[in-house]
N, C-alpha and C. Protein backbone atom coordinates (compact mmCIF):
# COMPACT_ATOMS: atom_id res chain seq x y z
N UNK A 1 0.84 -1.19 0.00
CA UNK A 1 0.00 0.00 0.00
C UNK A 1 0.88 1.24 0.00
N UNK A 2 0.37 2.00 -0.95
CA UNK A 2 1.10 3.59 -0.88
C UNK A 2 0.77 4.55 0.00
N UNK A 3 1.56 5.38 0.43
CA UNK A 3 0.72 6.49 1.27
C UNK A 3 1.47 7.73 0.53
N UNK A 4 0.72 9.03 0.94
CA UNK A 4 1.23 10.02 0.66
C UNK A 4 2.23 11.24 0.86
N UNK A 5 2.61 10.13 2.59
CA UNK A 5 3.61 11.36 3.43
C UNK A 5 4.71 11.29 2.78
N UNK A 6 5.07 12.48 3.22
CA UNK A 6 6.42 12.48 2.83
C UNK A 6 7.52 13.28 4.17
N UNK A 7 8.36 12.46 4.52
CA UNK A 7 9.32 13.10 5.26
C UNK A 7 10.39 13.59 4.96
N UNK A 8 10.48 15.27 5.40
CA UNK A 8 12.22 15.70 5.38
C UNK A 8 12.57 15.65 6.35
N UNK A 9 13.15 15.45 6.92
CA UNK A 9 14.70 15.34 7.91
C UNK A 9 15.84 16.14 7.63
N UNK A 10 16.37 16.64 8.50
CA UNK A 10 17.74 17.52 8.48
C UNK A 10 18.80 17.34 9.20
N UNK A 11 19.73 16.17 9.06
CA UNK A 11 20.51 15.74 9.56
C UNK A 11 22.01 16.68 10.13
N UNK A 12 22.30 16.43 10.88
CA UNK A 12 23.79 17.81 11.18
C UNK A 12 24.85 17.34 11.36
N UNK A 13 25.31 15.88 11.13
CA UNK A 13 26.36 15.19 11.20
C UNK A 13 26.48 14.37 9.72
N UNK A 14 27.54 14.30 9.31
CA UNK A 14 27.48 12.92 7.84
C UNK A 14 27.48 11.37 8.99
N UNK A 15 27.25 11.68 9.94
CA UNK A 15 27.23 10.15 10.96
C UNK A 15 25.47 9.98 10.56
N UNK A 16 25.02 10.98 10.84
CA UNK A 16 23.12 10.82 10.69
C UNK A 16 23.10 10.95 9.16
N UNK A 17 23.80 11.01 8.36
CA UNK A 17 23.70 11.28 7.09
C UNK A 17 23.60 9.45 6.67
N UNK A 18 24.36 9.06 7.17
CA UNK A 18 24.85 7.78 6.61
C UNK A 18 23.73 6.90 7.37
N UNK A 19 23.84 6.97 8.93
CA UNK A 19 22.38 6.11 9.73
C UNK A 19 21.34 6.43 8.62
N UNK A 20 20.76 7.65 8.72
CA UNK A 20 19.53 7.53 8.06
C UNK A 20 19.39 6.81 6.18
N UNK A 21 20.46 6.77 5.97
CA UNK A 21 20.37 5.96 4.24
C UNK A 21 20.54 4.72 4.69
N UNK A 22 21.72 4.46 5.42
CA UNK A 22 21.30 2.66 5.50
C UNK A 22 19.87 2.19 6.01
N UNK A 23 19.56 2.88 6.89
CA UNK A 23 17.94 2.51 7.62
C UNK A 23 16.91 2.38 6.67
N UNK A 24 16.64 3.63 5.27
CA UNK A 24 16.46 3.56 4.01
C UNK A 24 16.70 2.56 3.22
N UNK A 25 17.49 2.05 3.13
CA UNK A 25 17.72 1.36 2.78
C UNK A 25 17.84 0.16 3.14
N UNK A 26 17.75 -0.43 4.31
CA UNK A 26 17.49 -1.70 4.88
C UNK A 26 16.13 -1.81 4.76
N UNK A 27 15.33 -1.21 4.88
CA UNK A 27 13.79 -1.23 4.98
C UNK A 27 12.91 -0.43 3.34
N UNK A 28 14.17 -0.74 2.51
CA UNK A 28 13.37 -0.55 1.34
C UNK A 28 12.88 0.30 0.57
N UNK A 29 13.13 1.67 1.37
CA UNK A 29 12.36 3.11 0.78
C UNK A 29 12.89 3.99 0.36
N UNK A 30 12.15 4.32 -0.79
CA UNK A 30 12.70 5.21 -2.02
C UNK A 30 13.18 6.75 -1.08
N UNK A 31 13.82 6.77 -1.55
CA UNK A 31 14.31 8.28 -1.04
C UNK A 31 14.99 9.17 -2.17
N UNK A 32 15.37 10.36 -1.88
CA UNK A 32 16.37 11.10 -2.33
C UNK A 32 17.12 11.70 -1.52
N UNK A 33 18.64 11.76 -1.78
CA UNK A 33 19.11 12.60 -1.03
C UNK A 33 19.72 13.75 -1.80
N UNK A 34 19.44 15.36 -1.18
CA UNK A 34 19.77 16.17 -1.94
C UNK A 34 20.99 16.86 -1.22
N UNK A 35 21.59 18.25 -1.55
CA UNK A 35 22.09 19.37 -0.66
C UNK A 35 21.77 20.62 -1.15
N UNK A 36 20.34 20.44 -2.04
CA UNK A 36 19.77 22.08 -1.92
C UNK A 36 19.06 22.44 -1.18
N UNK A 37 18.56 23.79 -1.20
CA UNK A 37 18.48 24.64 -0.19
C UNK A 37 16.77 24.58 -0.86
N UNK A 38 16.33 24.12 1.06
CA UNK A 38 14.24 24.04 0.70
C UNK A 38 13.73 25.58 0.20
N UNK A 39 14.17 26.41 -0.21
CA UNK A 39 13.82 27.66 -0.59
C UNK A 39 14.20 27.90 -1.80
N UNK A 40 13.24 28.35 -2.79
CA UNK A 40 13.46 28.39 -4.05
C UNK A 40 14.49 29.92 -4.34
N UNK A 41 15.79 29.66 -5.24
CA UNK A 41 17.17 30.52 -5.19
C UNK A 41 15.92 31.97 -5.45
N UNK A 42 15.65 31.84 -6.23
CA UNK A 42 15.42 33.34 -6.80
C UNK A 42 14.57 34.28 -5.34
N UNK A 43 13.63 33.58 -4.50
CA UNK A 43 13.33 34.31 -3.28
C UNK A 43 14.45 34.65 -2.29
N UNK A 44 15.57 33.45 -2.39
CA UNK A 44 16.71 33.51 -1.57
C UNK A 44 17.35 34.83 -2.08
N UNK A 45 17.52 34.99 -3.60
CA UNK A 45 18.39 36.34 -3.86
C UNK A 45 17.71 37.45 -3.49
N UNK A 46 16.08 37.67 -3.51
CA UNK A 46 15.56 38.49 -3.39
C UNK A 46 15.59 39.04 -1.78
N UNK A 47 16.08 37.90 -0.71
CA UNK A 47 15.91 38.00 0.47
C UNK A 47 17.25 38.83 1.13
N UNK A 48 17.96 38.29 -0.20
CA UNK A 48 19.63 38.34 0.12
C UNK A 48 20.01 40.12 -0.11
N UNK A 49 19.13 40.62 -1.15
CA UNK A 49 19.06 42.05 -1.82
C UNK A 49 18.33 42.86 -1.00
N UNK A 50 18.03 42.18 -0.52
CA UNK A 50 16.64 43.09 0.93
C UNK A 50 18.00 43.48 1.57
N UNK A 51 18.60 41.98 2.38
CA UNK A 51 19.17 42.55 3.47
C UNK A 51 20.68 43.57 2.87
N UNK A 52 21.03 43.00 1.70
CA UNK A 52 22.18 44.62 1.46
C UNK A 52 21.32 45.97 1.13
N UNK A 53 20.32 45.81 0.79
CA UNK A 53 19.47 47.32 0.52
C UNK A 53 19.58 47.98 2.54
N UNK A 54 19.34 46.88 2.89
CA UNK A 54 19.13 47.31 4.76
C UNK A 54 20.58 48.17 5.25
N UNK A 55 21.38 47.61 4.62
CA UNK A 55 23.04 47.39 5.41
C UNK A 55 23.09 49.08 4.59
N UNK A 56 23.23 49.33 3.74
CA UNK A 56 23.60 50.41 2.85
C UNK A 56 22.35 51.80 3.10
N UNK A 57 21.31 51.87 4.22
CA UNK A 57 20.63 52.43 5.00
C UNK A 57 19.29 52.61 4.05
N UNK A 58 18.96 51.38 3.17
CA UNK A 58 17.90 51.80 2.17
C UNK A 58 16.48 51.56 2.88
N UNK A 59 16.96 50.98 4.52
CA UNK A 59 15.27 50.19 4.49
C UNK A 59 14.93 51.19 6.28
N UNK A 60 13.82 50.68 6.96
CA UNK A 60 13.34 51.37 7.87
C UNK A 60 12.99 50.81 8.76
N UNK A 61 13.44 50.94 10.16
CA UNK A 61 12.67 50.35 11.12
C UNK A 61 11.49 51.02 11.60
N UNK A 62 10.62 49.75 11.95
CA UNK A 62 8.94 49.90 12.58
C UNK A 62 8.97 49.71 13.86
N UNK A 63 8.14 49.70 14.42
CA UNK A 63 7.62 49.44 15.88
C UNK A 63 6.64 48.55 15.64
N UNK A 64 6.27 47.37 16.55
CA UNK A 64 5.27 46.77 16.47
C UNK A 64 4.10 47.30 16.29
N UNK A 65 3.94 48.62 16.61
CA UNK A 65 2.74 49.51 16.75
C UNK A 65 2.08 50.07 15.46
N UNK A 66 3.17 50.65 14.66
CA UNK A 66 3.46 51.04 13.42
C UNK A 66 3.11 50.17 12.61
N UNK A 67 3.84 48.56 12.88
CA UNK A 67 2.92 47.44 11.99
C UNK A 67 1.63 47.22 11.50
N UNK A 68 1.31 47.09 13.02
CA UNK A 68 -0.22 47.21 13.35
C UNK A 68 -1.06 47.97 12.52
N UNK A 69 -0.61 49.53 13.13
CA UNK A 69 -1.52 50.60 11.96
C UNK A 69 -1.62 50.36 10.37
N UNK A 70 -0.40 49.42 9.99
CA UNK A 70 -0.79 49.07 8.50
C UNK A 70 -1.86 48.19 8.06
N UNK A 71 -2.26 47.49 9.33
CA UNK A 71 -3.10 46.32 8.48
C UNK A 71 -4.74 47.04 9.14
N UNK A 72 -4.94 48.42 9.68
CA UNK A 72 -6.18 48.85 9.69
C UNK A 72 -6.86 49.36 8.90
């Protein structure tokens, strides 16, 4: 029987890198293993251009308060 989950995991050692593929692999299940990044690049650059627009004094700090008043 198929199911539909799907698990990511984020391992922080190549020791859990390697446990978790043999375990995968002792028990049969398709996997992939990648090393890209769960965020699609082009939002990443856009995130990345925010924060040098910030550094170079282009952007503004709010107050929580100030937030607020935007969404009334």
């Amino acid at each position: 029987m198929q199911t539909d989950n799907i698990f990511i995991i984020h391992p922080s050692t190549t020791e859990q890198v390697d446990a978790l593929t043999a375990f995968v692999k002792a028990l049969k299940i398709k996997y992939e293993l990648t090393n890209e990044k769960a965020y699609n690049a082009n939002f990443i650059d856009k995130i990345e251009k925010s924060r040098q627009d910030y550094k170079k004094g282009k952007g503004k700090i709010m107050t929580l308060d100030e937030l607020n008043q935007l969404w009334k």
